[in-house]
Protein backbone atom coordinates (compact mmCIF):
# COMPACT_ATOMS: atom_id res chain seq x y z
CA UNK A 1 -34.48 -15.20 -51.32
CA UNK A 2 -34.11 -12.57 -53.46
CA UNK A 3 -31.42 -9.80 -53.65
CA UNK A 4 -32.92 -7.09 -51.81
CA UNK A 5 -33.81 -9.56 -48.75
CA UNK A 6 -29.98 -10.37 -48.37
CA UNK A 7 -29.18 -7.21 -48.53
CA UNK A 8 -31.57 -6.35 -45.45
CA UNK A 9 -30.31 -9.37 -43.95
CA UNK A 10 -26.72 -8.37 -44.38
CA UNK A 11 -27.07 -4.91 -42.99
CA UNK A 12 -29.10 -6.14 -39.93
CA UNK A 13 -26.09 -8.79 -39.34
CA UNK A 14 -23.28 -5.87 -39.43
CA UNK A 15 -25.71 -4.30 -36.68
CA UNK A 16 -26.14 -6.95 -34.52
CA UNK A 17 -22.20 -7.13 -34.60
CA UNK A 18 -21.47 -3.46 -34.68
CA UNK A 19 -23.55 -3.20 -31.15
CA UNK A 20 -21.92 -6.54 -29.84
CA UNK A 21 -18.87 -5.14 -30.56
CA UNK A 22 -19.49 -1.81 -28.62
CA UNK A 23 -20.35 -3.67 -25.62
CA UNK A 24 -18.13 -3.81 -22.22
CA UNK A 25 -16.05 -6.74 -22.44
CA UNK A 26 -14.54 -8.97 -19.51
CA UNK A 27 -11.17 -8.65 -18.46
CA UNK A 28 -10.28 -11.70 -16.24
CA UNK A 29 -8.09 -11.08 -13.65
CA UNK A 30 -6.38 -13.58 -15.09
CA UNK A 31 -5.30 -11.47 -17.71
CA UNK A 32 -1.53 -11.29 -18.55
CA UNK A 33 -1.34 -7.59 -19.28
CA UNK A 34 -2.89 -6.65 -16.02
CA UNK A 35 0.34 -5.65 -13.34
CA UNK A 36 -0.10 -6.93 -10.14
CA UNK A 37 1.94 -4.82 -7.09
CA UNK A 38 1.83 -5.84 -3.42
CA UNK A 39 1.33 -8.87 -1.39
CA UNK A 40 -1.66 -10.16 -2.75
CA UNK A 41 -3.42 -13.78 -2.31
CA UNK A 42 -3.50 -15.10 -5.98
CA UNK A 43 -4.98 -18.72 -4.11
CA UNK A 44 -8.08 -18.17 -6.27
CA UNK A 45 -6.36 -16.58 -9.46
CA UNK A 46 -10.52 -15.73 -11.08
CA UNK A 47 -10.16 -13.87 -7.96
CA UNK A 48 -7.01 -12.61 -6.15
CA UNK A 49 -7.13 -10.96 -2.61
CA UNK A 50 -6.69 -7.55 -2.10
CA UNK A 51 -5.74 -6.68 1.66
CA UNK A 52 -2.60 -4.59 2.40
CA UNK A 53 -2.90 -0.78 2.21
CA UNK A 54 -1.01 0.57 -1.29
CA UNK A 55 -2.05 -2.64 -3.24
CA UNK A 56 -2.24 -1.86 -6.71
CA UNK A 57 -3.55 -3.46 -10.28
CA UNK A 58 -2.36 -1.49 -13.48
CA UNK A 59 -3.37 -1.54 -17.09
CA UNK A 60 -3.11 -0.07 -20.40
CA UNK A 61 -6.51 -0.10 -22.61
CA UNK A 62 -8.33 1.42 -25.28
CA UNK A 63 -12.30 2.21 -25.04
CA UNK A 64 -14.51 4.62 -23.58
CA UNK A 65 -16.03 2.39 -20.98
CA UNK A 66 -14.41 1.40 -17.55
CA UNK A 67 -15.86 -0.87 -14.99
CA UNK A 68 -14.71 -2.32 -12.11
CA UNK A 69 -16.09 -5.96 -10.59
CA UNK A 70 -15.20 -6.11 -6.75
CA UNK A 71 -15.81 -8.33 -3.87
CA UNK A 72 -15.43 -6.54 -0.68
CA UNK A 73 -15.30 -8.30 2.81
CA UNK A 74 -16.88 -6.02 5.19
CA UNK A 75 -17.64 -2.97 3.06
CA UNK A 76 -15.48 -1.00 4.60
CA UNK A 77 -12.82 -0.30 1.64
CA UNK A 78 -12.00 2.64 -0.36
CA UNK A 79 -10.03 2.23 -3.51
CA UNK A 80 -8.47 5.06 -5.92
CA UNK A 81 -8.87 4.75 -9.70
CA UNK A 82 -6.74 6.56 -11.22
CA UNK A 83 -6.91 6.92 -15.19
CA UNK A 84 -4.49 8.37 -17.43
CA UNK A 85 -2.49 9.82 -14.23
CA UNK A 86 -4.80 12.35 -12.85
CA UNK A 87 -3.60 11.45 -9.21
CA UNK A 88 -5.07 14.49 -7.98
CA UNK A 89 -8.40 13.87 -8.60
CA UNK A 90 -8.69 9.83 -8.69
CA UNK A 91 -12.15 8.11 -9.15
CA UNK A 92 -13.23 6.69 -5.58
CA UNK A 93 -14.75 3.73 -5.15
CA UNK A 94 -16.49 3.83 -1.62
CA UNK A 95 -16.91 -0.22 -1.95
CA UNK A 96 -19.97 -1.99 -0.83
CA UNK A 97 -19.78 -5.34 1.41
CA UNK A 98 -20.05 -7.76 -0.84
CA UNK A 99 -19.88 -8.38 -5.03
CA UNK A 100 -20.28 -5.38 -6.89
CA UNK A 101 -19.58 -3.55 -9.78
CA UNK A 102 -18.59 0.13 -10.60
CA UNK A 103 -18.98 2.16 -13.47
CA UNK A 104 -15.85 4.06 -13.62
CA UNK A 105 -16.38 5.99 -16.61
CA UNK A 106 -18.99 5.48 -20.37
CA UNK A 107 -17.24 8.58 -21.91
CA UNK A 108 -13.51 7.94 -21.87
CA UNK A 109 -12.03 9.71 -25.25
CA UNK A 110 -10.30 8.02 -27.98
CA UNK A 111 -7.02 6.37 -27.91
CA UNK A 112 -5.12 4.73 -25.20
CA UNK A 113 -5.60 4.92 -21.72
CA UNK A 114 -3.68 4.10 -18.16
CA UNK A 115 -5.26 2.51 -15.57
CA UNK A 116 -4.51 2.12 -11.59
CA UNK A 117 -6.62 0.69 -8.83
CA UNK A 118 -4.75 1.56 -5.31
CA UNK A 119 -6.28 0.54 -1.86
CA UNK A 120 -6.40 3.18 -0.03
CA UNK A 121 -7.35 1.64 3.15
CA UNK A 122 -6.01 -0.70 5.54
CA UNK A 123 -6.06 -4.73 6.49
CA UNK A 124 -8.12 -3.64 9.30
CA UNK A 125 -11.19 -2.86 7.08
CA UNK A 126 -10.71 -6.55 5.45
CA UNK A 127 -9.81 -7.67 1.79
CA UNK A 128 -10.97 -7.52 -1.30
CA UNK A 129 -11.23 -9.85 -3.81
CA UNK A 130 -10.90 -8.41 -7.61
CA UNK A 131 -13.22 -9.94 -10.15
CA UNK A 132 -12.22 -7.86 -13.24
CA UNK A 133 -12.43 -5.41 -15.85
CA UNK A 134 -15.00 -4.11 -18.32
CA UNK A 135 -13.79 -2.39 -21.49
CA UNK A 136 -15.04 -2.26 -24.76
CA UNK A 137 -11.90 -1.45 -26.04
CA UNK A 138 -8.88 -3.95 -26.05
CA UNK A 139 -6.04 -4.36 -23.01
CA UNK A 140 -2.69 -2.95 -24.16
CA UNK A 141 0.64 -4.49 -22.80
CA UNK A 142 0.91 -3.09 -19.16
CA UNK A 143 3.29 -0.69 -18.10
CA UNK A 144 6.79 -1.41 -17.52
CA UNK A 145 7.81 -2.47 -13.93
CA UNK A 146 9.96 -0.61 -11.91
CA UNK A 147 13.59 -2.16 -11.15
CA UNK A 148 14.11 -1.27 -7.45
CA UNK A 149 12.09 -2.11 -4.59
CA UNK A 150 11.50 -1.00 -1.36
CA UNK A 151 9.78 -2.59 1.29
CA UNK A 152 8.13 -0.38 4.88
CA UNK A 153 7.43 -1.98 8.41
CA UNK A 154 4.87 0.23 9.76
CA UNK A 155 1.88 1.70 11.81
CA UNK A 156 -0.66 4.46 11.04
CA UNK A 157 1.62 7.37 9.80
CA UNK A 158 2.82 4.97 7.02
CA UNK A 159 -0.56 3.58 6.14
CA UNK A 160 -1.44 7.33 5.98
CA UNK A 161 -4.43 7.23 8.20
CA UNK A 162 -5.99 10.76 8.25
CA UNK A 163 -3.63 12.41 6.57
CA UNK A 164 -6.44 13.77 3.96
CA UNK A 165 -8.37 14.93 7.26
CA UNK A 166 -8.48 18.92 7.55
CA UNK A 167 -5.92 19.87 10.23
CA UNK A 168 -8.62 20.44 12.60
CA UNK A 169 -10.61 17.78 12.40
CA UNK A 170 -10.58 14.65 13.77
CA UNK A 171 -8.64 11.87 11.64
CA UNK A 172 -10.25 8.79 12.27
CA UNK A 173 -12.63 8.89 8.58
CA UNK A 174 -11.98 5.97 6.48
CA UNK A 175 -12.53 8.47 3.75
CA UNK A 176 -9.56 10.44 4.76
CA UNK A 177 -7.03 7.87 4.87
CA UNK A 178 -4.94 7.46 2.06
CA UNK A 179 -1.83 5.36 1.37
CA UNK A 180 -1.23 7.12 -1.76
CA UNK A 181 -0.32 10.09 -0.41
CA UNK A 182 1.57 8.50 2.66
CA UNK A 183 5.41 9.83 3.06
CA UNK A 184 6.33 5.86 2.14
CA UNK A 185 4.61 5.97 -1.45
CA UNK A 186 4.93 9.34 -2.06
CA UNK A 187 8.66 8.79 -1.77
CA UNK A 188 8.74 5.41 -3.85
CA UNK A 189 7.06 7.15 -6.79
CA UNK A 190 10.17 10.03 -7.05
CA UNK A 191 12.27 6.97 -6.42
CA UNK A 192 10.68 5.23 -9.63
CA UNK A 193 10.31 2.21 -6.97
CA UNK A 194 8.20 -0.50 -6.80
CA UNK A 195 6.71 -0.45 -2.98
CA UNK A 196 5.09 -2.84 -0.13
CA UNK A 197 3.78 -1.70 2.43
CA UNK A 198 3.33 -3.76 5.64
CA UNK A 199 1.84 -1.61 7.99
CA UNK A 200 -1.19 -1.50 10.65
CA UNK A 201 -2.26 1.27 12.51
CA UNK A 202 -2.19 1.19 15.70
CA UNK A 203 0.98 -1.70 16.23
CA UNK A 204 3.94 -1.70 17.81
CA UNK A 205 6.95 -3.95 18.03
CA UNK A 206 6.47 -4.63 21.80
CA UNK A 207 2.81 -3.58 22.66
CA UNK A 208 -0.12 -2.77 20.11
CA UNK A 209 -3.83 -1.21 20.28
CA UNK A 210 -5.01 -4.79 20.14
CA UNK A 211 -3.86 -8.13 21.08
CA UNK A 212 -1.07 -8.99 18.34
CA UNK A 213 2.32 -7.22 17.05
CA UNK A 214 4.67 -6.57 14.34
CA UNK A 215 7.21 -9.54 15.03
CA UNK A 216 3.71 -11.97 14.87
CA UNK A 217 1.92 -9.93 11.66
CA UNK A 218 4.86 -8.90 9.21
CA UNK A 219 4.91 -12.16 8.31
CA UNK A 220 1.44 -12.53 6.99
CA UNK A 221 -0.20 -12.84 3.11
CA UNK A 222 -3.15 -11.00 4.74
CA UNK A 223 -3.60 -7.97 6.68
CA UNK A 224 -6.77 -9.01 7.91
CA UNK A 225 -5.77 -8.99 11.54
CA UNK A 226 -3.54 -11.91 13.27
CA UNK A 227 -3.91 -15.21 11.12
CA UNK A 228 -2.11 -18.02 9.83
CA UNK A 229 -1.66 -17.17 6.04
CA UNK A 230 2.17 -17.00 5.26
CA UNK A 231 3.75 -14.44 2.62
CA UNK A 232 6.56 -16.13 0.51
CA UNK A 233 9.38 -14.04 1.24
CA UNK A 234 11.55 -15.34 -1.57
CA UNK A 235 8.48 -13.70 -4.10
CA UNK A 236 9.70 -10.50 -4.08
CA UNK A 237 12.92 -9.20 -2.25
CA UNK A 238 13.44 -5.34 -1.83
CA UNK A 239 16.79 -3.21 -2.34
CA UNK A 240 15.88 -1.01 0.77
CA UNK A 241 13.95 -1.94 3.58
CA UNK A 242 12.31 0.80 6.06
CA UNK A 243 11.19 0.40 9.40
CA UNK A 244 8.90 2.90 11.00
CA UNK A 245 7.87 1.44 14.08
CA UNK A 246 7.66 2.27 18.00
CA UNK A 247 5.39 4.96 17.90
CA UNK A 248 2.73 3.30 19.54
CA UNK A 249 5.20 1.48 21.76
CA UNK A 250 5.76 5.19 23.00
CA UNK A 251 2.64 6.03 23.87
CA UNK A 252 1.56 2.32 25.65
CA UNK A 253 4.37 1.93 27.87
CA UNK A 254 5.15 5.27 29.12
CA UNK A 255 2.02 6.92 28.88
CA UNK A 256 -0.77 4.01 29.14
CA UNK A 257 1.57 1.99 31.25
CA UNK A 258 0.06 -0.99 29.60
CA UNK A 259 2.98 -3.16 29.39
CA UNK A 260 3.54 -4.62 32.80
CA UNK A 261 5.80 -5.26 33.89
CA UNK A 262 7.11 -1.93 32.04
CA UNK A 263 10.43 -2.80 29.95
CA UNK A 264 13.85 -1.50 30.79
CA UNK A 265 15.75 0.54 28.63
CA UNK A 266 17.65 -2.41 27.49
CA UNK A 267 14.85 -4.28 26.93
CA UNK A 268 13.21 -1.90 24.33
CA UNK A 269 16.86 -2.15 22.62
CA UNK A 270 17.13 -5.90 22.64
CA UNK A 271 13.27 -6.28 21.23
CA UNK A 272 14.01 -3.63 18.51
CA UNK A 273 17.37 -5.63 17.85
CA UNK A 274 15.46 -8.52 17.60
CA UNK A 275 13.07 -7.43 15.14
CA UNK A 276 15.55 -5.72 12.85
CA UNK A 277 17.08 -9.17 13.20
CA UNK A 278 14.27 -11.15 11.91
CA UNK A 279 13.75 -8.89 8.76
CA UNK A 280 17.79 -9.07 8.37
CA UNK A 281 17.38 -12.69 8.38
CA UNK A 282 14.82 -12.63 5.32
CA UNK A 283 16.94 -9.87 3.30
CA UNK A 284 20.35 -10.45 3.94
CA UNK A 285 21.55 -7.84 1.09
CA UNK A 286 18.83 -5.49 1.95
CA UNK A 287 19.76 -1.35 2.86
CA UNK A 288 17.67 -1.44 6.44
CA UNK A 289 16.45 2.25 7.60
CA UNK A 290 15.22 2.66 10.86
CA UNK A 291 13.35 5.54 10.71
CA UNK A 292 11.28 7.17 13.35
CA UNK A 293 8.16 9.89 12.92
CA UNK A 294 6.81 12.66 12.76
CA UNK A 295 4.07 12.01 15.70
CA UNK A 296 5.35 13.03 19.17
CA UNK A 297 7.86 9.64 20.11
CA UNK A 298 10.91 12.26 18.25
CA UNK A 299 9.64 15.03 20.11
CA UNK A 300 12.73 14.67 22.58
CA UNK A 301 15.61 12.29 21.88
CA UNK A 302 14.33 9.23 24.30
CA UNK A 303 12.73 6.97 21.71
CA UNK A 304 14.95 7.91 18.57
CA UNK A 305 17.92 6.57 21.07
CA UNK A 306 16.30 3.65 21.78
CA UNK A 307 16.79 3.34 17.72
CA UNK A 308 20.60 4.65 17.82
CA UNK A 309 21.47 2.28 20.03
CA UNK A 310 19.96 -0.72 18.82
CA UNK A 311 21.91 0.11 15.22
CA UNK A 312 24.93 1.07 16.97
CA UNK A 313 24.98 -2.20 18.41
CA UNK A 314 24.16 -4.28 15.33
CA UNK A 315 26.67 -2.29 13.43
CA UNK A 316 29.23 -3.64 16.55
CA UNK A 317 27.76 -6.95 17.36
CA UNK A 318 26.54 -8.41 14.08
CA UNK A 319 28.61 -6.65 11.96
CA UNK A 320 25.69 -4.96 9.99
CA UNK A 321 26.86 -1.99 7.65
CA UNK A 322 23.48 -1.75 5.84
CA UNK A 323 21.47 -0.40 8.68
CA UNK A 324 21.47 3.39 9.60
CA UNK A 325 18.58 5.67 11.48
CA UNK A 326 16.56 8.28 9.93
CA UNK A 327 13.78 10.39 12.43
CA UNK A 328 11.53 12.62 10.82
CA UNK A 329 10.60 15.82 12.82
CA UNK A 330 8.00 16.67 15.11
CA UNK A 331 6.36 19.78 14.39
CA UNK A 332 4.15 19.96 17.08
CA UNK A 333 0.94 18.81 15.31
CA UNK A 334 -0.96 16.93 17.72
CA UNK A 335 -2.62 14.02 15.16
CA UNK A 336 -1.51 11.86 12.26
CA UNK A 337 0.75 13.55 9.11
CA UNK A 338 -1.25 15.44 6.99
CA UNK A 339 -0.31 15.11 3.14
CA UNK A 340 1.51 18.15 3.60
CA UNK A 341 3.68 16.58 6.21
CA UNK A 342 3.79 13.55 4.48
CA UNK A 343 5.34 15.40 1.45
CA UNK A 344 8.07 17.02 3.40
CA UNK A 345 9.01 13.31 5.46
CA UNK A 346 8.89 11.77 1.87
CA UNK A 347 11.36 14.73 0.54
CA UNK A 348 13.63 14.14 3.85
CA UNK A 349 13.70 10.13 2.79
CA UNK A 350 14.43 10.58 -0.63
CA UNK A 351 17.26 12.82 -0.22
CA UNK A 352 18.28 10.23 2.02
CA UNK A 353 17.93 6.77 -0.29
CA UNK A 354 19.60 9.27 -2.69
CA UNK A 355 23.30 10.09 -1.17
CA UNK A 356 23.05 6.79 0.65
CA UNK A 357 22.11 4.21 -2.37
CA UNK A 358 22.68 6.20 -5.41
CA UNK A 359 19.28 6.22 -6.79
């Protein structure tokens, strides 16, 4: 072989490499420098469950290609990708039923870049299992993670269903719900907090929509309705716990009359005592708020004294001093929070977690 062929040879090697090299390549979810937040089902670690609303993956890369390998249950999912912290205008994966992958982004610019997949959606419109990354860049160490933790208990207005409706529309769109921009997370964010969010619209700690409630689903790994899986409370333990629950308890027994026969007053004490109780019992150091709002059940004081009186009486009977109430306002707006309303509960329960817990 003489010199000029090895010389060919050469140059078509460096090529062949040069384009390999350019390629997307796999990011197992495996992956050490990929940062996990939420209560997620890590059973099948090649392919972890995604199913609670505010469920987020982060990562640091370099490259100018982003893709995104999902599994989705029933098709009914929407995730936010958010890259290098535009928040305001995230990428949004509408995701298919079934495996499927989605080009985020060929033309990223040089340099690093941040990366944040957020479900959007709820446990009611199934899991999602994560199958990876494709770069053709390198993963970075992930961010840091936050130091304090905070933990909600709670229906629709803190899964944030709607609240990216138009105020007079109807807020029922999958499309237009949006944990990210629920009070909860919106608040955890100034608060530099780490957040889970346990919520399902439509529950209630007495009486839900459907056949199960909060004292038989907080418990769960899944969101995906009632089931047996069991979250590992001593996994994560938060510094503040909220609890924004009754609102559909409001509207099922007084209005729907469809808890028969209907509780007494003391009886919708005593079951909100006992589920305060039960969360007490798996964070015994834990700063418990039970909050209340902004749909109708604080438009007069009947419900939020259900709520005084059920802390009063903890404060008395079990000698609790890290429990106090916190309503957010009714405005008079007949559907779920808007973000706008979300913003101004998340500024009211900042201020809050501020004077109260230093932060």
């Amino acid at each position: 072989m003489n010199f000029k062929n090895c010389i060919c040879i050469f140059i078509v090697f460096i090529s062949c490499f040069t384009w390999a090299q350019s390629q997307p390549g796999f990011i197992s979810p495996e992956n050490k420098n990929l940062l996990y937040t939420g209560r997620i089902d890590f059973s099948n670690p090649s392919a972890p469950l995604i199913s609670w609303p505010g469920t987020s993956i982060k990562a640091n890369f370099t490259g100018k290609v982003l893709k995104i390998k999902l599994d989705d249950q029933f098709g009914k999912n929407y995730f936010s990708v958010i890259v290098d912290g535009e928040i305001y205008h995230p990428y949004v994966i509408e995701a298919k039923k079934g495996e499927q992958e989605y080009t985020i982004s060929t033309s990223l610019s040089e340099g690093k870049h941040s990366l944040e997949i957020y479900k959007r959606t709820e446990g009611e419109e199934g899991h999602t299992a994560f199958k990876g990354l494709a770069i053709d860049g390198k993963l970075l160490n992930p961010p840091a993670r936050f130091k304090r933790r905070i933990e909600i208990f709670g229906d629709s207005i803190t899964s944030g269903m709607g609240n990216e409706a138009a105020d007079n529309g109807a807020d029922h769109l999958l499309s237009e719900k949006n944990n990210y921009w629920a009070y909860g997370s919106i608040a955890a964010r100034e608060l530099k907090a780490e957040l889970h969010t346990t919520s399902q619209s439509g529950i209630g700690i007495m009486i839900s929509w459907f056949p199960f409630i909060m004292p038989q689903f907080y418990d769960q790994l899944s969101a995906v309705g009632n089931n047996d899986t069991q979250w590992d409370f001593t996994q994560w333990t938060p510094d503040l716990v909220i609890i924004n629950l009754l609102q559909n308890d409001s509207w099922l027994i007084d209005r729907e009359k469809r808890l028969q026969p209907i509780p007494t007053d003391e009886q919708r004490v005593k079951a909100y005592i006992d589920f305060v109780r039960t969360i007490r019992a798996k964070y015994p150091n834990a700063q418990i708020i039970c909050a209340l709002g902004s749909m109708d059940a604080t438009a007069n004081d009947k419900w939020p004294n259900y709520i005084k009186a059920a802390v009063e009486k903890m404060k008395q009977d079990y000698q609790d001093k890290k429990v106090d109430t916190l309503f957010f306002d009714f405005t008079g707006y007949g559907q779920h929070p808007r973000v706008a309303q979300n913003k101004t509960n998340a500024k009211k329960l900042v201020n809050f977690v501020r004077k109260k817990m230093h932060w």
